[in-house]
PDB file of N, CA and C in Angstrom:
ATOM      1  N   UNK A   1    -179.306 -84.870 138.571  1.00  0.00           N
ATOM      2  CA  UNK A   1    -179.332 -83.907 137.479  1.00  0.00           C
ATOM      3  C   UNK A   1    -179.671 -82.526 138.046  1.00  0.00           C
ATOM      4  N   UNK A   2    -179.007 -81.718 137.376  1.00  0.00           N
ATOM      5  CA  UNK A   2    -178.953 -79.910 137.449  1.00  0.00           C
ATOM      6  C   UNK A   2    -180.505 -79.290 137.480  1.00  0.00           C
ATOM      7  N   UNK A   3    -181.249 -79.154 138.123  1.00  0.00           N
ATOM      8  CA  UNK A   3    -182.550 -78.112 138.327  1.00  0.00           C
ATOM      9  C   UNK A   3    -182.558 -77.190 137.420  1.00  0.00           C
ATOM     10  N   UNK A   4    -183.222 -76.650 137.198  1.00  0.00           N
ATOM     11  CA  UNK A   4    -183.576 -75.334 136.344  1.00  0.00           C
ATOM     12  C   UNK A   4    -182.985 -74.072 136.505  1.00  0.00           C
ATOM     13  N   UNK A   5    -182.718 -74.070 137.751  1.00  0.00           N
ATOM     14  CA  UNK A   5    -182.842 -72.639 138.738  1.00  0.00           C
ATOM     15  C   UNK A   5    -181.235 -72.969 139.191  1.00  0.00           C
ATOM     16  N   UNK A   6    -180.990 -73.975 139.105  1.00  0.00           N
ATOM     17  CA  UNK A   6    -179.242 -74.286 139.245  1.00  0.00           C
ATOM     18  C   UNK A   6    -178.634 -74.214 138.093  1.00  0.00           C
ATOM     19  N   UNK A   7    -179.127 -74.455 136.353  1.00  0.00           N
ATOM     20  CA  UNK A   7    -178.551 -74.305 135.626  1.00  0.00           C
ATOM     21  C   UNK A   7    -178.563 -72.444 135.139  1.00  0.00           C
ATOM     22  N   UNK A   8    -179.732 -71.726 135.157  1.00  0.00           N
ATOM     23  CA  UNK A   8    -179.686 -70.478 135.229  1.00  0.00           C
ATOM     24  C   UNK A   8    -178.939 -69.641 136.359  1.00  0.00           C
ATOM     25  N   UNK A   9    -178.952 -70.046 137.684  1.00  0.00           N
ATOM     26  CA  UNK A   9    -177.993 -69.635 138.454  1.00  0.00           C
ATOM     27  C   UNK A   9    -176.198 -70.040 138.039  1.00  0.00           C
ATOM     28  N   UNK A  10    -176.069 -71.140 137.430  1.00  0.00           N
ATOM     29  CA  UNK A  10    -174.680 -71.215 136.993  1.00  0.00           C
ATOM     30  C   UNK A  10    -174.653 -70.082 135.759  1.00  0.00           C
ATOM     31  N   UNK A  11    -175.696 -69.874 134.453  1.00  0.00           N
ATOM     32  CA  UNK A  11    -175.197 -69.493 133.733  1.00  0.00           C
ATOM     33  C   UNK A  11    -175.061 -67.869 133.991  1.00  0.00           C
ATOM     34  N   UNK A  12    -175.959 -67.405 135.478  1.00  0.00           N
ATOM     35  CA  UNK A  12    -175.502 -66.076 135.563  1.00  0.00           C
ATOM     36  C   UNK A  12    -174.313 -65.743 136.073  1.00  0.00           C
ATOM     37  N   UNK A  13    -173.862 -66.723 136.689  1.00  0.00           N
ATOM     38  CA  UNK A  13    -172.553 -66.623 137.657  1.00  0.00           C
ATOM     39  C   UNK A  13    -171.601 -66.565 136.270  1.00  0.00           C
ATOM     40  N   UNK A  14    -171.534 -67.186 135.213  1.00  0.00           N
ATOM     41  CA  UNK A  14    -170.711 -67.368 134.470  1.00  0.00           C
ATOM     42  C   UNK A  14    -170.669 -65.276 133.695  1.00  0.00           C
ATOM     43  N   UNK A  15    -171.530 -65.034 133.302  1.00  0.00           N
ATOM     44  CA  UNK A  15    -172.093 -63.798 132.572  1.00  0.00           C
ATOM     45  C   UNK A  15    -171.670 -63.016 133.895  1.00  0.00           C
ATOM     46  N   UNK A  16    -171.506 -63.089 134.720  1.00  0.00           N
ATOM     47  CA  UNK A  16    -171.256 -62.354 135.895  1.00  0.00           C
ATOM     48  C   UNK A  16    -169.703 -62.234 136.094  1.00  0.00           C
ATOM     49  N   UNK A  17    -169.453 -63.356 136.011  1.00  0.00           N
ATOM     50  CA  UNK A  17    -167.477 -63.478 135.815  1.00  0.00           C
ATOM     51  C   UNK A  17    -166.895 -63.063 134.816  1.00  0.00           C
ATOM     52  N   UNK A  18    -167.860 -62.964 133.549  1.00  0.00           N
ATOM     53  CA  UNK A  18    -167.402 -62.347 131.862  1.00  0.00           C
ATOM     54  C   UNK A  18    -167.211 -61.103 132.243  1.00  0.00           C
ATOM     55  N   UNK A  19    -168.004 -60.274 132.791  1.00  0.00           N
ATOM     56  CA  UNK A  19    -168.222 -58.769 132.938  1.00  0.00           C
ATOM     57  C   UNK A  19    -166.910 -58.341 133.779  1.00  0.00           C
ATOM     58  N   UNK A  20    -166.626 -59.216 134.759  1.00  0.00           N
ATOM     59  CA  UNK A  20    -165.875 -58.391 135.854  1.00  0.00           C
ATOM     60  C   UNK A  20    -163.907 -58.802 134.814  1.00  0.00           C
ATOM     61  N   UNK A  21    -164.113 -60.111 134.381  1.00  0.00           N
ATOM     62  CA  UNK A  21    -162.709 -60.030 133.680  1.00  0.00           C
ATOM     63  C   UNK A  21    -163.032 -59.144 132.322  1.00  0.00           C
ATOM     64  N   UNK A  22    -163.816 -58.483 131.937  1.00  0.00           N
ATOM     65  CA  UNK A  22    -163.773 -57.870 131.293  1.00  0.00           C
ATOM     66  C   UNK A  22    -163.054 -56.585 131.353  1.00  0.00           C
ATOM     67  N   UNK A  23    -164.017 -55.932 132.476  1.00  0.00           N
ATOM     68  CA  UNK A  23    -163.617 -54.978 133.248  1.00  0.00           C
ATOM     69  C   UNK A  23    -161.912 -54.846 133.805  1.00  0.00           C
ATOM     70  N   UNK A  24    -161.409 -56.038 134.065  1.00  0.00           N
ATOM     71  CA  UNK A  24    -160.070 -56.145 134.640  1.00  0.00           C
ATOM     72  C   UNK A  24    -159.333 -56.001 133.289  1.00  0.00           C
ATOM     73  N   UNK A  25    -159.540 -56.389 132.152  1.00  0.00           N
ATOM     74  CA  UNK A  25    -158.986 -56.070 130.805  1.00  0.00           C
ATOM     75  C   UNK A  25    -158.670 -55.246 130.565  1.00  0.00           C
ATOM     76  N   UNK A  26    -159.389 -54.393 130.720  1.00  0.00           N
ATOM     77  CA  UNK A  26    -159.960 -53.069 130.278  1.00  0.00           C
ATOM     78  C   UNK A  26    -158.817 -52.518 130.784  1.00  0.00           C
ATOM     79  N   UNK A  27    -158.899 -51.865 132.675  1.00  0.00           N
ATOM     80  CA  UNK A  27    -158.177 -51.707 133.130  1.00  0.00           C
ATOM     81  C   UNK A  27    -156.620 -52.109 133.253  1.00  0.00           C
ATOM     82  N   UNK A  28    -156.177 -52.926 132.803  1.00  0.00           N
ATOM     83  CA  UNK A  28    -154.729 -53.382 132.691  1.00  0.00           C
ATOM     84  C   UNK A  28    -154.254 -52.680 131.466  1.00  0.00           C
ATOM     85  N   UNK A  29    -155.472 -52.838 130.652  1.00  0.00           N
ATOM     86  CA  UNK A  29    -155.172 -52.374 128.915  1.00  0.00           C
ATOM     87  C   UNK A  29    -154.719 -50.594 129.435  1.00  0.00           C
ATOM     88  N   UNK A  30    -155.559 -50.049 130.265  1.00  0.00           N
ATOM     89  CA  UNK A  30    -154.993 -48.328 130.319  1.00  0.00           C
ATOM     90  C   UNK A  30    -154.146 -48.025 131.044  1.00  0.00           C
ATOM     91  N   UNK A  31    -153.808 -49.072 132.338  1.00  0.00           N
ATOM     92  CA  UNK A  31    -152.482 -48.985 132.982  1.00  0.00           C
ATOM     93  C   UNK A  31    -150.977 -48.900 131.927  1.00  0.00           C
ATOM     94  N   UNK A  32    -151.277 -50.212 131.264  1.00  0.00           N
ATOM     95  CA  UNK A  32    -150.372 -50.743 129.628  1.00  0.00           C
ATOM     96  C   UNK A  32    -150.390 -49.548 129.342  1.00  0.00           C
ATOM     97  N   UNK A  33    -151.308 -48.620 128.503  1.00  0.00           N
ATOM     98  CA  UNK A  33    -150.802 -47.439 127.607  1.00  0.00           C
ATOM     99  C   UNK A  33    -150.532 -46.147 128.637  1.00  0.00           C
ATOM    100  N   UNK A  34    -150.866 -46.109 129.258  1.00  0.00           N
ATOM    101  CA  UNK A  34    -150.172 -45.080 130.755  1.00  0.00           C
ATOM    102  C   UNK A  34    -148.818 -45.414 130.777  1.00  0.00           C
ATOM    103  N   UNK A  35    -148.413 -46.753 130.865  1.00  0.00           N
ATOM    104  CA  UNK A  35    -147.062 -46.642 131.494  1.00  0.00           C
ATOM    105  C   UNK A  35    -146.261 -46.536 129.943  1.00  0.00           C
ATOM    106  N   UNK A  36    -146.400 -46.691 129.000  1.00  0.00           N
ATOM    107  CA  UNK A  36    -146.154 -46.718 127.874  1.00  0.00           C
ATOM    108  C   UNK A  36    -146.157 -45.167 127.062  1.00  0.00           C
ATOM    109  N   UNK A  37    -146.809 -44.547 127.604  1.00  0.00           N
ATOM    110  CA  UNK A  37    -146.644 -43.306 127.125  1.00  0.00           C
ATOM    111  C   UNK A  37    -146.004 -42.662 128.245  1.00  0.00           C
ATOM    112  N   UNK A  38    -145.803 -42.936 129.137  1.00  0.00           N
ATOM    113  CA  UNK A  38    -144.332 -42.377 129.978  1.00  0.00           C
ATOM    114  C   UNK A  38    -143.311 -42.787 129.774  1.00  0.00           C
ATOM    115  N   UNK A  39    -142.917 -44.100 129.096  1.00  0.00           N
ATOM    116  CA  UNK A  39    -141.889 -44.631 128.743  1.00  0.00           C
ATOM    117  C   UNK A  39    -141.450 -43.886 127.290  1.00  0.00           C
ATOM    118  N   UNK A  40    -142.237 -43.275 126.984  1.00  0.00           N
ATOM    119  CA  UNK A  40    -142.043 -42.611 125.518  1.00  0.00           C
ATOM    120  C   UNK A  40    -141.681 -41.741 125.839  1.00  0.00           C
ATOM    121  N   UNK A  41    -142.489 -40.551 126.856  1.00  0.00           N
ATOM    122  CA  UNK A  41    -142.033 -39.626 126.839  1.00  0.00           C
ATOM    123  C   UNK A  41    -140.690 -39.433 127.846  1.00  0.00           C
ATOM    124  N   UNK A  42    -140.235 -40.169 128.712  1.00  0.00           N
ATOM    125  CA  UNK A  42    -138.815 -40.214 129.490  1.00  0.00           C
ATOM    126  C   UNK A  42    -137.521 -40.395 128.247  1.00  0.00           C
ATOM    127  N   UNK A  43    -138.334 -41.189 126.952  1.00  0.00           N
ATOM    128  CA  UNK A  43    -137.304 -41.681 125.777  1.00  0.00           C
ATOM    129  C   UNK A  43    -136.996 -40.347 124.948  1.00  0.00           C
ATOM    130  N   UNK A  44    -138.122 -39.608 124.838  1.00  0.00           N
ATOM    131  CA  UNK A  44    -138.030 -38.209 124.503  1.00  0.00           C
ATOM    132  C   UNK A  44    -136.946 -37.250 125.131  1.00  0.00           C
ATOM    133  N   UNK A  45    -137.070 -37.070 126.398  1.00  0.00           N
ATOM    134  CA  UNK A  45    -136.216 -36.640 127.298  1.00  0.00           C
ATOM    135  C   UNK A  45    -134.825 -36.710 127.422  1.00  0.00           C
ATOM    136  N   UNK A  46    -134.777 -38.040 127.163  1.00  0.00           N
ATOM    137  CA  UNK A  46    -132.895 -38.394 127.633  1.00  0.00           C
ATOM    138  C   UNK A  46    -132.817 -38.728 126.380  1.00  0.00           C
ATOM    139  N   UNK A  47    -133.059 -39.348 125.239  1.00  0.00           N
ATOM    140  CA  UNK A  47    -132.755 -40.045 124.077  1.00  0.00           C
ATOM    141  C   UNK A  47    -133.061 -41.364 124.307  1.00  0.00           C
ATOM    142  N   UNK A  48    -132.949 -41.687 122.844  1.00  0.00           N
ATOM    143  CA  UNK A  48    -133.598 -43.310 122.554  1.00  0.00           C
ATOM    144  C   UNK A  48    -131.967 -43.785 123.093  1.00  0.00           C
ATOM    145  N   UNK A  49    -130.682 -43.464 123.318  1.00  0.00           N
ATOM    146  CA  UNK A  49    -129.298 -44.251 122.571  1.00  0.00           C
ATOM    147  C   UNK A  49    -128.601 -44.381 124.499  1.00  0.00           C
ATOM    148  N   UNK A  50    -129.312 -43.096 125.065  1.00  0.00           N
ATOM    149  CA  UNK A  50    -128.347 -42.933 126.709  1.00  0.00           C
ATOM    150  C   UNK A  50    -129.389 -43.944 127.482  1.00  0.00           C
ATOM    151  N   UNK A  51    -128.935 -45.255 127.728  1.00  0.00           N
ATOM    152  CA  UNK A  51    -129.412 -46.515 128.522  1.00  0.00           C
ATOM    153  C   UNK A  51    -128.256 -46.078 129.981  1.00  0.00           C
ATOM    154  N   UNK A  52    -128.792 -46.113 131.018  1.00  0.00           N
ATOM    155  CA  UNK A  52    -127.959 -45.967 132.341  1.00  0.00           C
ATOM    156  C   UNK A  52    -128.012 -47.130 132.872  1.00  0.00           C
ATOM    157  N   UNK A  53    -129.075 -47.677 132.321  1.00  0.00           N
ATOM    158  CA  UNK A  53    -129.847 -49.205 133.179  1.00  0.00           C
ATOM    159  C   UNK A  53    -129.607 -50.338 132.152  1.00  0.00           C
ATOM    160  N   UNK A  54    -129.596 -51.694 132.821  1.00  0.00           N
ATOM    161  CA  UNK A  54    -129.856 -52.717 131.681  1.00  0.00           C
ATOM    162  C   UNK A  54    -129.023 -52.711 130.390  1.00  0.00           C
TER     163      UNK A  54
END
């Protein structure tokens, strides 16, 4: 059976892994609206209708 000091050391490791995928959330989430508001504004530019690509 799990020690004291092994179950508090797991549950910080866990609270420790929450924070950092948090953090990675976060960050993906402002990359997402970065590239998304360049995609708007390039749509601005050329039009929603002139596709060259795809």
């Amino acid at each position: 059976m799990a020690s004291l000091r092994d179950i508090k050391n797991r549950i910080n490791s866990t609270k420790s892994t929450q924070k950092i995928t948090s953090a990675m959330e976060m960050v993906s989430a402002s990359k997402l609206n970065r590239a998304e508001q360049k995609r708007q504004k390039v749509r601005s530019i050329y039009g929603e209708n002139s596709r060259s690509c795809c």
